[in-house]
Protein backbone atom coordinates (compact mmCIF):
# COMPACT_ATOMS: atom_id res chain seq x y z
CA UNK A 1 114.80 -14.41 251.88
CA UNK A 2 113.29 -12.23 254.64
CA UNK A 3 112.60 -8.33 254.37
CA UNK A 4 113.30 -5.95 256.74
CA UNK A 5 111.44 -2.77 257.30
CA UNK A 6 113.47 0.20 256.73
CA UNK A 7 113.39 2.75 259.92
CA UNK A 8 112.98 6.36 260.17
CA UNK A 9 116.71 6.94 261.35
CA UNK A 10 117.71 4.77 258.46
CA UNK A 11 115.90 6.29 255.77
CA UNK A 12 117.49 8.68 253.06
CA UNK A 13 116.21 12.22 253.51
CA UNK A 14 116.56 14.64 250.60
CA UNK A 15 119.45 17.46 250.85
CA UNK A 16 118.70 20.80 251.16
CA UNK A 17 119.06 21.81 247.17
CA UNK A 18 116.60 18.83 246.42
CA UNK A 19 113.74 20.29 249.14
CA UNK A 20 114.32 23.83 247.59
CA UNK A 21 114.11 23.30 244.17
CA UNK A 22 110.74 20.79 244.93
CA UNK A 23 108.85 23.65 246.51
CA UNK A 24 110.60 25.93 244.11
CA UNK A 25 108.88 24.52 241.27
CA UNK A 26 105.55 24.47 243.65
CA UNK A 27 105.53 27.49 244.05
CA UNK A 28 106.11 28.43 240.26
CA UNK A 29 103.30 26.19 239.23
CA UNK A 30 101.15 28.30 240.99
CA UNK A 31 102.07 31.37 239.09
CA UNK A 32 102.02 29.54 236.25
CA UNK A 33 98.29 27.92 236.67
CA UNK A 34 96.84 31.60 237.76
CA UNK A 35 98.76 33.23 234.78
CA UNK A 36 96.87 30.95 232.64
CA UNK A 37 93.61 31.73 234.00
CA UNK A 38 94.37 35.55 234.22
CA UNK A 39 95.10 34.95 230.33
CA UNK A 40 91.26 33.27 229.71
CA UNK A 41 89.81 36.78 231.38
CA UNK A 42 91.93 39.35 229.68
CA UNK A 43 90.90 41.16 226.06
CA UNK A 44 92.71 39.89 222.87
CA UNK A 45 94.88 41.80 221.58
CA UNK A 46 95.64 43.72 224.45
CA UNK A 47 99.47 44.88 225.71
CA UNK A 48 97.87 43.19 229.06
CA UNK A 49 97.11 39.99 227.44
CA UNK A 50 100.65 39.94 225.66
CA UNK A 51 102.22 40.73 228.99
CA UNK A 52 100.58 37.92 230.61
CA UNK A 53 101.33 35.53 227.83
CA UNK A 54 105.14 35.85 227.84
CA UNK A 55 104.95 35.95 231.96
CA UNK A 56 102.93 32.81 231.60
CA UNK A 57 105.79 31.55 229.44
CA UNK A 58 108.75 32.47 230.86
CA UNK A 59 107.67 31.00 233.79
CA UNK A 60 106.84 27.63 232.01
CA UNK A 61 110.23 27.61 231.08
CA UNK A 62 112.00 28.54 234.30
CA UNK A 63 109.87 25.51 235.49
CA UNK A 64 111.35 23.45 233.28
CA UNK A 65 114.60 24.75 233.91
CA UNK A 66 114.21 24.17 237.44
CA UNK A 67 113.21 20.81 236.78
CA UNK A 68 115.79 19.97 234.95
CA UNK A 69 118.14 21.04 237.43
CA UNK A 70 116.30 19.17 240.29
CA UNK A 71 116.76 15.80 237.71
CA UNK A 72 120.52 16.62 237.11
CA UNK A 73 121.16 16.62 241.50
CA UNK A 74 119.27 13.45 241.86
CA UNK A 75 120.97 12.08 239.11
CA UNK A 76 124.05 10.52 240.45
CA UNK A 77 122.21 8.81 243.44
């Protein structure tokens, strides 16, 4: 049995969809992490806190919508 190292020409590289959605979901995980924080400094019961709750949220969710989507177009491979 011998292995063989794989070279750069024949290596898979990801599709375009697959490098969007990664730094898609980067990028919302930022929002997401200062959200959170901007939550910890904000007065309770506040419309400002409220606001930043449901953006903090919402995002979450279009994360893990995202994320899901990213799993679905790997998925066949």
């Amino acid at each position: 049995m011998t292995i063989r190292a794989i070279t750069p020409s024949e290596a898979k590289s990801y599709d375009r969809i697959s490098r969007a959605l990664h730094w898609l979901v980067a990028a919302l995980a930022v929002v997401v992490v200062s959200l959170g924080w901007a939550i910890g400094g904000a007065p309770r019961n506040t419309p400002a806190r409220d606001l930043l709750l449901v953006l903090h949220r919402s995002v979450g969710l279009v994360i893990l919508a995202a994320m899901l989507l990213r799993a679905g177009w790997r998925w066949p491979e």
